[in-house]
Protein backbone atom coordinates (compact mmCIF):
# COMPACT_ATOMS: atom_id res chain seq x y z
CA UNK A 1 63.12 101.91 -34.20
CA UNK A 2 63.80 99.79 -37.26
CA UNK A 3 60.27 98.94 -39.33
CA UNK A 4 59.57 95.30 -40.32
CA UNK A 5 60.64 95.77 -43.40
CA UNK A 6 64.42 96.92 -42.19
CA UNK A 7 63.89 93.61 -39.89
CA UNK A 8 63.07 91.34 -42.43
CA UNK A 9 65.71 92.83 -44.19
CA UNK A 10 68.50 92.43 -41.22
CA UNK A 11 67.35 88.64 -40.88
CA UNK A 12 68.32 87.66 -44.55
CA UNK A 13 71.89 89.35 -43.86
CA UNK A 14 72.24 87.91 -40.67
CA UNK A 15 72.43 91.57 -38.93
CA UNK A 16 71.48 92.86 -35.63
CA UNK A 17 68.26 95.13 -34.95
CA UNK A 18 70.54 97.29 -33.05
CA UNK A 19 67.34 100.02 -32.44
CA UNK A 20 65.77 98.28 -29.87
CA UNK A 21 68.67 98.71 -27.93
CA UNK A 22 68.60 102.31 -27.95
CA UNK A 23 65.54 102.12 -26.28
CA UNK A 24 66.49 100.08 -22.88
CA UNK A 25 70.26 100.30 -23.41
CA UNK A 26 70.73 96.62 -21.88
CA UNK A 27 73.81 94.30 -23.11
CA UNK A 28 73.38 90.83 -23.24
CA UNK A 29 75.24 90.10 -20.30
CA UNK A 30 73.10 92.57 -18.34
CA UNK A 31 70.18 90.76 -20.00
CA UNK A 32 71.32 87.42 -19.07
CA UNK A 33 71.50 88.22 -15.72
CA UNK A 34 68.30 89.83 -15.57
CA UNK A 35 67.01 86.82 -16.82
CA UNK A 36 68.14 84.68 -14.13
CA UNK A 37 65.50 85.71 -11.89
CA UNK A 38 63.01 86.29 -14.39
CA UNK A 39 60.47 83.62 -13.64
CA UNK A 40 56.27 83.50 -13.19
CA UNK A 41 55.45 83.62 -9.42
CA UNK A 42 52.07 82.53 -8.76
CA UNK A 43 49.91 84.63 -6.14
CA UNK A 44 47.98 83.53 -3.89
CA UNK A 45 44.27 82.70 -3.69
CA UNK A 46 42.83 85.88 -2.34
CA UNK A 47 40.25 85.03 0.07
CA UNK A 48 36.48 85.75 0.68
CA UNK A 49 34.39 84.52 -2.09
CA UNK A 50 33.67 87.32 -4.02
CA UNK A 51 35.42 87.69 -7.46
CA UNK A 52 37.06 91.11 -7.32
CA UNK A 53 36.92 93.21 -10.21
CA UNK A 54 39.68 93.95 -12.71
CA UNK A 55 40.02 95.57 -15.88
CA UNK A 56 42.21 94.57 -18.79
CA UNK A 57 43.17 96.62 -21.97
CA UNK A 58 43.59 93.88 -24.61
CA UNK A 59 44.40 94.21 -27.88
CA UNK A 60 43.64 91.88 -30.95
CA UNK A 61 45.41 91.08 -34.44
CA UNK A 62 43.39 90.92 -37.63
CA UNK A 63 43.67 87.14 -37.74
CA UNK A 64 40.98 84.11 -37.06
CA UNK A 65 43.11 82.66 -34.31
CA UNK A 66 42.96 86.26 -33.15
CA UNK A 67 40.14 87.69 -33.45
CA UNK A 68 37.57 84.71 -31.32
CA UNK A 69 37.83 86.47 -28.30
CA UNK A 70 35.61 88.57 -29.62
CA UNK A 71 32.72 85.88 -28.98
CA UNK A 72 33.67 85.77 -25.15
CA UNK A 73 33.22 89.69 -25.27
CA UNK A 74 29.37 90.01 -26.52
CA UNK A 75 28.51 86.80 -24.55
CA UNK A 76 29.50 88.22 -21.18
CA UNK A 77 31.79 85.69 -20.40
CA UNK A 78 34.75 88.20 -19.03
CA UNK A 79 31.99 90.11 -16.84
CA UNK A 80 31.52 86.80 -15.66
CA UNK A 81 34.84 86.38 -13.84
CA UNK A 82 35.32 90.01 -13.15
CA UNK A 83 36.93 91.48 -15.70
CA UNK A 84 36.19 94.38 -18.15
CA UNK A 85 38.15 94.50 -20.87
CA UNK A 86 38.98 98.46 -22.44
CA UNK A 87 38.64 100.01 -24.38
CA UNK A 88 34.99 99.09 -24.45
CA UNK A 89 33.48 97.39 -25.41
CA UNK A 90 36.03 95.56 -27.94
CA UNK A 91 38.82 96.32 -26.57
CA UNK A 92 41.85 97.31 -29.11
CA UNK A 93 42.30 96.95 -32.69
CA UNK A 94 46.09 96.26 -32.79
CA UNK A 95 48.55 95.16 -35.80
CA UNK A 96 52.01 93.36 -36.23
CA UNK A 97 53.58 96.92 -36.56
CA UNK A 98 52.41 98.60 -33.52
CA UNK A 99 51.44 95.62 -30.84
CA UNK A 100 54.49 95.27 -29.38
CA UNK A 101 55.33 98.87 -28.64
CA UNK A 102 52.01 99.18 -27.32
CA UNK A 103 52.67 95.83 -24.99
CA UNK A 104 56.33 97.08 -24.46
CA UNK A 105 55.29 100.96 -23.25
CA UNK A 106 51.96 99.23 -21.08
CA UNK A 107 49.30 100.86 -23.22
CA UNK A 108 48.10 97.00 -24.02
CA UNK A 109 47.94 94.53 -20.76
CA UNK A 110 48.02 91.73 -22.92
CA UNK A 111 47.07 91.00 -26.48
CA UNK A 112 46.31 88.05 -29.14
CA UNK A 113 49.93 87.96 -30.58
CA UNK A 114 52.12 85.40 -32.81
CA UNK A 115 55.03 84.39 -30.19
CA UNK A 116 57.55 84.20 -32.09
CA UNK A 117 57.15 87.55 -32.68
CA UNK A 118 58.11 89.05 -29.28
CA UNK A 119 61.32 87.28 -29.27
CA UNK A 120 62.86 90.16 -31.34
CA UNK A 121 62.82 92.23 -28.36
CA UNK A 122 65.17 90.00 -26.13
CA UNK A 123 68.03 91.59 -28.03
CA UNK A 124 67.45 94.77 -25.37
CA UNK A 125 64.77 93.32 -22.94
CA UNK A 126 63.02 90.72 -21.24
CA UNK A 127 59.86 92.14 -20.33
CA UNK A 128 57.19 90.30 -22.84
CA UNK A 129 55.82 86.90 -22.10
CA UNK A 130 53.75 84.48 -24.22
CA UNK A 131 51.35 83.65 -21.54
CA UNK A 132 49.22 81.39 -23.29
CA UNK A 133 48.91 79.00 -26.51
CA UNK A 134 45.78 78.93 -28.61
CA UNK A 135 47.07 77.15 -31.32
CA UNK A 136 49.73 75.72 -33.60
CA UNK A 137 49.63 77.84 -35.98
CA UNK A 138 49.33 76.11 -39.64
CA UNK A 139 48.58 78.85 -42.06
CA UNK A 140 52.35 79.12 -43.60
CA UNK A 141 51.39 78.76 -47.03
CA UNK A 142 53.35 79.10 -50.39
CA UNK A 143 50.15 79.68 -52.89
CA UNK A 144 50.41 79.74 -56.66
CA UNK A 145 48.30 81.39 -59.05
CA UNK A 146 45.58 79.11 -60.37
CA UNK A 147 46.45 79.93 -63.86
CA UNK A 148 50.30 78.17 -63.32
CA UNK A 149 47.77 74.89 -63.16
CA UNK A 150 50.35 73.89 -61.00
CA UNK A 151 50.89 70.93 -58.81
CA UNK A 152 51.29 71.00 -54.50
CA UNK A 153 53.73 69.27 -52.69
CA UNK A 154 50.50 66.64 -51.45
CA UNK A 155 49.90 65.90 -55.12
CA UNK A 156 53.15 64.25 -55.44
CA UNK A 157 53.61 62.86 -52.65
CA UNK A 158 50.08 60.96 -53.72
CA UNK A 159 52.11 59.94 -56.49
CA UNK A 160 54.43 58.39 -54.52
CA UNK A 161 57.21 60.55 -54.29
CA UNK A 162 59.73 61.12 -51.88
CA UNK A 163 59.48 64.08 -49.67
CA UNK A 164 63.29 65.53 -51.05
CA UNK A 165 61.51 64.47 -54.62
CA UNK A 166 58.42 66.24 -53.67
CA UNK A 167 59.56 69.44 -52.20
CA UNK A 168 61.56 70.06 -55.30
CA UNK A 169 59.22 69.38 -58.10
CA UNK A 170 56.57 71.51 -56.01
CA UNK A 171 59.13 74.06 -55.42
CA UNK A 172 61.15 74.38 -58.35
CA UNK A 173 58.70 76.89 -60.76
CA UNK A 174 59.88 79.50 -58.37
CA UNK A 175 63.06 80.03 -59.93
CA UNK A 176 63.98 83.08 -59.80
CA UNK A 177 60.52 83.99 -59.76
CA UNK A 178 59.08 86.90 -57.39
CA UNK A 179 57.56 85.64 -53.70
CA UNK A 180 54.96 87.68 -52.13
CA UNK A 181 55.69 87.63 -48.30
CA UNK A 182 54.62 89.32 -45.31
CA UNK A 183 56.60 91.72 -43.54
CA UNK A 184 56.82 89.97 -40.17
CA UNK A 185 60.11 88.52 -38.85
CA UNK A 186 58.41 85.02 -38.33
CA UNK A 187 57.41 84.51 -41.67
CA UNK A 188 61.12 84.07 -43.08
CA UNK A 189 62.08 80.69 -41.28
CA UNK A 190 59.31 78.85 -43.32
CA UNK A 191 60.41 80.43 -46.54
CA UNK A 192 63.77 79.65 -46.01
CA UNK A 193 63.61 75.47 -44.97
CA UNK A 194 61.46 75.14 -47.95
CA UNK A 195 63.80 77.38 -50.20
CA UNK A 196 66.87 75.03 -48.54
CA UNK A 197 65.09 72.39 -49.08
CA UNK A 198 63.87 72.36 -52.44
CA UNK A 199 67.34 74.26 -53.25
CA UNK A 200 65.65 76.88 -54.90
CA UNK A 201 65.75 80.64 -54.69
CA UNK A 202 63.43 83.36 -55.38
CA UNK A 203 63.36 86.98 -55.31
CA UNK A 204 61.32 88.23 -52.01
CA UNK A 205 59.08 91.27 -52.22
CA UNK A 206 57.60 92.21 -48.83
CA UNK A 207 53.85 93.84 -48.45
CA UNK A 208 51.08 93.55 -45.78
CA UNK A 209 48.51 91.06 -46.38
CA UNK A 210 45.85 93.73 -47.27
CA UNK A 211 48.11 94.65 -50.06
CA UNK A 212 49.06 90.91 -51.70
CA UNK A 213 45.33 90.40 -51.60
CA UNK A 214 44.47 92.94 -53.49
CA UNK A 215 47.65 91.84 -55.74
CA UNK A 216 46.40 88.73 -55.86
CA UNK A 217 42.57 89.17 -56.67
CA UNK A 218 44.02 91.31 -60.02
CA UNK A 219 45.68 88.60 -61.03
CA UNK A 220 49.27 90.62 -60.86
CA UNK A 221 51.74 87.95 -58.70
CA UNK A 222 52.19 84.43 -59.26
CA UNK A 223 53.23 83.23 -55.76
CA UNK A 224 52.46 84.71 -52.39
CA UNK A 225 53.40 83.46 -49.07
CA UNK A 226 50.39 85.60 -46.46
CA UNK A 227 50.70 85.78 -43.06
CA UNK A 228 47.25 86.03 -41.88
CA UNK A 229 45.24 82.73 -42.21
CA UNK A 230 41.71 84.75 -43.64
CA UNK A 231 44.10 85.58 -46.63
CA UNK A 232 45.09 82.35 -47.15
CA UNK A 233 41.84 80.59 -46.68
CA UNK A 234 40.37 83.09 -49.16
CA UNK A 235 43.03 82.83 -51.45
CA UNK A 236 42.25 79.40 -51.51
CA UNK A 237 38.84 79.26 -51.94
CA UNK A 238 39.23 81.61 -54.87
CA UNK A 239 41.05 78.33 -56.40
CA UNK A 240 44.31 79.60 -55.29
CA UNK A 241 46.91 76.47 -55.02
CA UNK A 242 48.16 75.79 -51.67
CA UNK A 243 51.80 74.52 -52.91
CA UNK A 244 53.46 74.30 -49.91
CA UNK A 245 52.64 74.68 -46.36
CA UNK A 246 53.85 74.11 -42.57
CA UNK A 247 51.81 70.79 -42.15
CA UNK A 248 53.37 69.45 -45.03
CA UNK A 249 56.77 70.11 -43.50
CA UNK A 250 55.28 68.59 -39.92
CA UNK A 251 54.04 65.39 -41.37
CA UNK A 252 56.40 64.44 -44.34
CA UNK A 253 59.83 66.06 -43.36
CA UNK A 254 62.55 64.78 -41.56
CA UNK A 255 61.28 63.87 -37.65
CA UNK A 256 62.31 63.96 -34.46
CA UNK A 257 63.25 66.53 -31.59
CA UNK A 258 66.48 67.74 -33.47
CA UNK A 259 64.56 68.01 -36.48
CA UNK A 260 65.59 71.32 -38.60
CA UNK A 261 61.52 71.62 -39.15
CA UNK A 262 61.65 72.35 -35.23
CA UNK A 263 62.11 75.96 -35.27
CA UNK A 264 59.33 76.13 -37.01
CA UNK A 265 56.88 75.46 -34.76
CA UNK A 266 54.91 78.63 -34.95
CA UNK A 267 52.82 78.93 -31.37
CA UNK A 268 50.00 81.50 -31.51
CA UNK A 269 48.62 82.67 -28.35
CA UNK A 270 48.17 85.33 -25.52
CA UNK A 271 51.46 87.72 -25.06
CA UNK A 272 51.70 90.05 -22.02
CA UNK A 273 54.37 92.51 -20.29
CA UNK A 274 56.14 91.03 -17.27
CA UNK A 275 55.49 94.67 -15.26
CA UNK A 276 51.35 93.51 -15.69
CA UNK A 277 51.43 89.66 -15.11
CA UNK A 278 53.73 90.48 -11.70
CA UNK A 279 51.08 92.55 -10.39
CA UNK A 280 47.91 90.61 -11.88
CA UNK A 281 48.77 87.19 -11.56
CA UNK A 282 45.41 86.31 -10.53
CA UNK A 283 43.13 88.65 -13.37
CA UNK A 284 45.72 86.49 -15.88
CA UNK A 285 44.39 83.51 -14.64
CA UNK A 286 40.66 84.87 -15.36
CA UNK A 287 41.09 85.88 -18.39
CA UNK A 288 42.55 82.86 -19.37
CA UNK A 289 40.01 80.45 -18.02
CA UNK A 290 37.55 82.90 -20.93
CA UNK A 291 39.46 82.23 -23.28
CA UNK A 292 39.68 78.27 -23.11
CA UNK A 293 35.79 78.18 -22.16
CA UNK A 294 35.51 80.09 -25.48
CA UNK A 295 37.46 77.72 -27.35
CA UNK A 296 35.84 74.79 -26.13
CA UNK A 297 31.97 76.75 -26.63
CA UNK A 298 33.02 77.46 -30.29
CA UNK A 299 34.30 73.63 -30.66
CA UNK A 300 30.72 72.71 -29.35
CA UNK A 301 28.72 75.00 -31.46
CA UNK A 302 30.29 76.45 -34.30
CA UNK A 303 27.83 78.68 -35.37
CA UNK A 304 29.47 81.01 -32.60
CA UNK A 305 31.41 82.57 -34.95
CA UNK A 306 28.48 84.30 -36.37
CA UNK A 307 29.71 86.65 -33.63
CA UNK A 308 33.30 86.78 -34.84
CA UNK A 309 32.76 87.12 -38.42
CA UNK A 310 31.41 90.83 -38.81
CA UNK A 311 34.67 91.57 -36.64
CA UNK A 312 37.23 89.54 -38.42
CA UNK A 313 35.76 91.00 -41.83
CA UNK A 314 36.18 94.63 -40.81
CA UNK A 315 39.45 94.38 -39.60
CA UNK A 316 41.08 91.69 -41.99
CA UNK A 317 39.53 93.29 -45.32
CA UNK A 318 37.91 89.88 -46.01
CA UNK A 319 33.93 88.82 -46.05
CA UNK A 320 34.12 85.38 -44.37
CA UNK A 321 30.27 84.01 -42.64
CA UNK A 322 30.47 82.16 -39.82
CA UNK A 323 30.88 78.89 -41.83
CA UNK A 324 34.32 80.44 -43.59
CA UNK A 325 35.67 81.63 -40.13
CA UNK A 326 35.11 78.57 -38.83
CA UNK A 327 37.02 76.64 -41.92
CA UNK A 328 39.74 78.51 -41.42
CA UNK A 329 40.38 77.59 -38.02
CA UNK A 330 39.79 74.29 -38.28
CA UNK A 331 41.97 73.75 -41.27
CA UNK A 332 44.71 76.67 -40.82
CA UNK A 333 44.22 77.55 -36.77
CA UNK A 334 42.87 74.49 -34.83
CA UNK A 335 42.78 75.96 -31.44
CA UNK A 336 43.53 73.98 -28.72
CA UNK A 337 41.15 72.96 -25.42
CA UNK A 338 42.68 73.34 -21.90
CA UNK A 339 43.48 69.40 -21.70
CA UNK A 340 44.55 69.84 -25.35
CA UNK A 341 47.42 72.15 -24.15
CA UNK A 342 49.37 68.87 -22.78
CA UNK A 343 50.66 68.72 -26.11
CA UNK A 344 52.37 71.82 -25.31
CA UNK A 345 53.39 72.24 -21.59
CA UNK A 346 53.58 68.46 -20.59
CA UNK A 347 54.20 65.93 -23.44
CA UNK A 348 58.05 66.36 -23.29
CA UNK A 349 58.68 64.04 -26.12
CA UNK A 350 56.87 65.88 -28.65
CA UNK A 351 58.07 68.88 -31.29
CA UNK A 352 55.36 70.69 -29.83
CA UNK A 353 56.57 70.60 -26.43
CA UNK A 354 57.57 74.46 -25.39
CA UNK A 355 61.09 73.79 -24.12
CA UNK A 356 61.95 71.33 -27.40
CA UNK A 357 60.44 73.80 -29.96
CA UNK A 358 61.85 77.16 -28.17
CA UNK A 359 64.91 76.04 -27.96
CA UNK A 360 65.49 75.38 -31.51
CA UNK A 361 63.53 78.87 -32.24
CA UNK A 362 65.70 80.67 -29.81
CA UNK A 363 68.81 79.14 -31.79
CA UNK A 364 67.43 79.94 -34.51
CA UNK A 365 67.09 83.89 -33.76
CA UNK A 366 70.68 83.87 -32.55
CA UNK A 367 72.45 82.40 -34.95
CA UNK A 368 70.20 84.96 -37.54
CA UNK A 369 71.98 86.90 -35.55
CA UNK A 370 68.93 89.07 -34.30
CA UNK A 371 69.17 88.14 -30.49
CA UNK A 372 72.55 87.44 -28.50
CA UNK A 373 73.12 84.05 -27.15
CA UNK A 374 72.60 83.14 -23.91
CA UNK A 375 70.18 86.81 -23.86
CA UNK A 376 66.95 84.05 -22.92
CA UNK A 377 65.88 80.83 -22.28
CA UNK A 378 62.09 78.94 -23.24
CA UNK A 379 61.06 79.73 -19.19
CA UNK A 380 61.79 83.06 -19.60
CA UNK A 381 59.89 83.80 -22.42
CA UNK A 382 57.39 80.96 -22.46
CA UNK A 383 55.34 81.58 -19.28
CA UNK A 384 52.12 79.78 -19.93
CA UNK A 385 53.54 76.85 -19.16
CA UNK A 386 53.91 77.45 -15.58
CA UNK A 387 50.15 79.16 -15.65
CA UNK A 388 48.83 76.25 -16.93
CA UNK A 389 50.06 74.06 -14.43
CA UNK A 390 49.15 76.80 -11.95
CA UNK A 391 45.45 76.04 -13.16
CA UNK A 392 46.27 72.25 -13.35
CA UNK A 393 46.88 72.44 -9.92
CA UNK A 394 44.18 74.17 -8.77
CA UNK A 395 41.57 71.85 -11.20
CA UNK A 396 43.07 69.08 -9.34
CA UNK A 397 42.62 70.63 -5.41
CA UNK A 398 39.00 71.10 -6.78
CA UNK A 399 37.96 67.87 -7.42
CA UNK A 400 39.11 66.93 -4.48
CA UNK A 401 37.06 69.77 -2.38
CA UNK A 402 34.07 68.70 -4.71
CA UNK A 403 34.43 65.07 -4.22
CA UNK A 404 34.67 65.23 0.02
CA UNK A 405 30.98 67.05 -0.54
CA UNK A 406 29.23 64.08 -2.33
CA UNK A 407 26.72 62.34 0.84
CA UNK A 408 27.41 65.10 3.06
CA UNK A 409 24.53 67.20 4.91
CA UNK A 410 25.78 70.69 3.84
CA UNK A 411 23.71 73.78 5.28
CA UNK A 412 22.05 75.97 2.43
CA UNK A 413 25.21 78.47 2.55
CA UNK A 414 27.09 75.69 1.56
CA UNK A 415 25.31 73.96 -0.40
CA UNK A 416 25.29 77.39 -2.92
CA UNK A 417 28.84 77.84 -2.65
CA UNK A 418 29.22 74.22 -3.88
CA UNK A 419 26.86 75.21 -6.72
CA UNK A 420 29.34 78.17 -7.51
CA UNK A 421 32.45 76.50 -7.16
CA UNK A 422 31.21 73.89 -9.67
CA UNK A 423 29.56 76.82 -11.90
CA UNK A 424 32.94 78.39 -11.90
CA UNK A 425 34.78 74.87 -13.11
CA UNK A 426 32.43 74.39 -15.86
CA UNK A 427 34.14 77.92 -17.29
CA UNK A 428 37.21 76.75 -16.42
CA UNK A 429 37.64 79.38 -13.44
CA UNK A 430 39.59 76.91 -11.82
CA UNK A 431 41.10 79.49 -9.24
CA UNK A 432 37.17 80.48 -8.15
CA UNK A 433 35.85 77.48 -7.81
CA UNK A 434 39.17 76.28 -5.76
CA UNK A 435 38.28 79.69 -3.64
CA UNK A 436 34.17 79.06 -3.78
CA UNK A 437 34.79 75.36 -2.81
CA UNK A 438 37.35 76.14 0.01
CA UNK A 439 35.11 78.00 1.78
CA UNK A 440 32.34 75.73 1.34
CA UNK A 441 34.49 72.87 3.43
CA UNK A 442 35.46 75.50 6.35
């Protein structure tokens, strides 16, 4: 199989990763026709009221947005829908080189994962499936060595500048100057609209993030461009200049839903193999509902990622407190609530919205000539939108239960399945409460 380097490598000559296809021997017609029925299908409710138990093997990334799960973990909150997540009790330290393999080959149910980064693997199959967004990711960051005493993009455009003005004066010391940049696929589209747009070029040299930090903190590159959010936010806070990043390019470049910023929409979420969801439908559901009580605990009460921190720290190599971790999610990884995820699966007008930005990235991979056209569409790939209405749905069948309750004489049975079923929609169990309340009204 071809490393990241040899990828990152293929996408700047516009070449195919031809080893993946080795491994499943599919075409892209076979592919495309594979795809046609390769949709979400929603199980059914299972009945009784007691929440069976499943067990997940998850896997993490060494990144903020990726690494909060944790706090869901030590608080119980997966025990309390059912599900034990393995390896115990942290379940699996995974990395950009080896997660989707694992996901690919079933050692990982599902795992914290970039999307964008399982797209690769639609050149030779269609078995991995973003089934959730956490966040927009906005830690794409061009930093500059504090000693350049250079200025960022936002400091001209203060000045009143122009974003083409901007973009160029911010970009233009890298002339033919060395960028640091991380070996990932995903990490190349950013480089190259601000590159295009600043009409600059650079020379690229491609290490890990543990390795441009330690670069960086001797003072021996000028410029790097890290994937993980920790390293940028500690770049930064060592005085590090944030030149350029991704919500510059969202808020001052050109707009629109056929803007050539679109692709670059960088979704950060929950990614899982087809073969698992199929037969789990219902665990994925639970595990989700954790994950956005989690998110909206942490928005609540910050100090949660006290819990995180130690984590984070010994798998990212940095030595964030709670305080840092949660700085750099709020400024590089604002996750997004359940309601929040509109923005994403419903507000069709939007560059956000998964079918707008996917199909521009999709585009994007094919005419980089690392996919085949027509090889898969945003539904294929982008099944959290369909899960999230799934829970929309059943949010919405609950009130309804909950409401037809209010005034009525309910025996004590029911009246503690009622206190369930609303127990269960506070943590966003939508599907157990819908169960819990159902059998309340029979």
């Amino acid at each position: 199989m071809a490393t990241a380097v040899d990828m990152v490598r293929g996408i700047r000559r516009a070449a195919s990763v031809a080893a993946l296809a080795s491994i499943f021997g599919l075409g892209a017609a076979g592919l495309a026709a594979a795809n046609a029925a390769d949709v979400y299908h929603p199980a059914a409710a299972e009945g009784g009221t007691d929440v069976p138990a499943a067990k997940v093997t998850f896997g993490m990334r060494p990144y903020a947005d990726n690494t909060f799960y944790i706090i869901g973990m030590k608080k119980g909150w997966f025990k309390d829908v059912g599900i034990t997540i393995l390896p115990e009790p942290e379940g699996l330290k995974v990395t950009d080189t080896n997660v989707v393999a694992l996901l690919l080959n079933g050692q990982v149910d599902m795992s914290s994962e970039f999307c964008p980064l399982i797209l690769s693997t639609y050149k030779s199959s269609n078995k991995l499936k973003c089934v959730a967004f956490t966040d927009n990711f906005l830690g794409e960051a061009i930093v500059a060595n504090p000693k350049l005493k250079l200025k960022s993009f936002k400091d001209y455009i203060k000045e009143g500048k122009s974003f083409d003005e901007a973009i160029k004066a911010t970009i233009a010391p890298l002339q033919g100057k060395t960028l640091v940049g991380a070996p990932e696929l995903s990490d190349r589209p950013f480089e190259e609209a601000v590159a295009k747009f600043a009409g600059v070029t650079w020379q690229l040299q491609v290490l890990d993030d543990s390795k441009s930090l330690v670069l960086a903190k001797g003072d021996r590159v000028d410029f790097v461009n890290p994937e993980g959010a920790p390293i940028v936010f500690t770049l930064m806070q060592a005085g590090w200049t944030d030149l350029i990043d991704i919500g510059d390019l969202f808020n001052y470049g050109p707009g629109g839903l056929d803007s050539p910023i679109e692709h670059l929409v960088a979704n950060v979420g929950i990614a899982s193999n087809s073969d698992f969801v199929s037969k789990n439908q219902n665990t994925v559901l639970r595990f989700l509902s954790v994950v956005w009580r989690t998110i909206d605990a942490v928005a609540k009460d910050p100090s949660l990622h006290e819990l995180q921190a130690p984590y984070l720290n010994s798998v990212a190599g940095t030595s964030l407190d709670a305080k840092g971790v949660a700085s750099t999610i709020k400024i590089l990884d604002p996750l997004t609530s359940f309601d929040g995820d509109s923005v994403f699966y419903s507000d069709e007008k939007t560059v956000l919205f998964y079918k707008n930005a996917w199909t521009a990235i999709i585009d994007d991979y094919v005419a980089h000539g690392i996919i085949p056209k027509d090889a898969v569409t945003a539904d294929d790939i982008i099944w959290g939108a369909a899960i999230w209405h799934q829970m929309k749905d059943y949010q919405a069948k609950t009130d309804v239960l909950l409401k037809s309750f209010e005034g009525r004489d309910l025996s004590a049975d029911k009246k503690d399945l009622v206190a369930k079923a609303k127990q269960y929609y506070e943590w966003f169990d939508f599907l157990d409460a819908y169960r819990l309340a159902m059998a309340a009204s029979a």
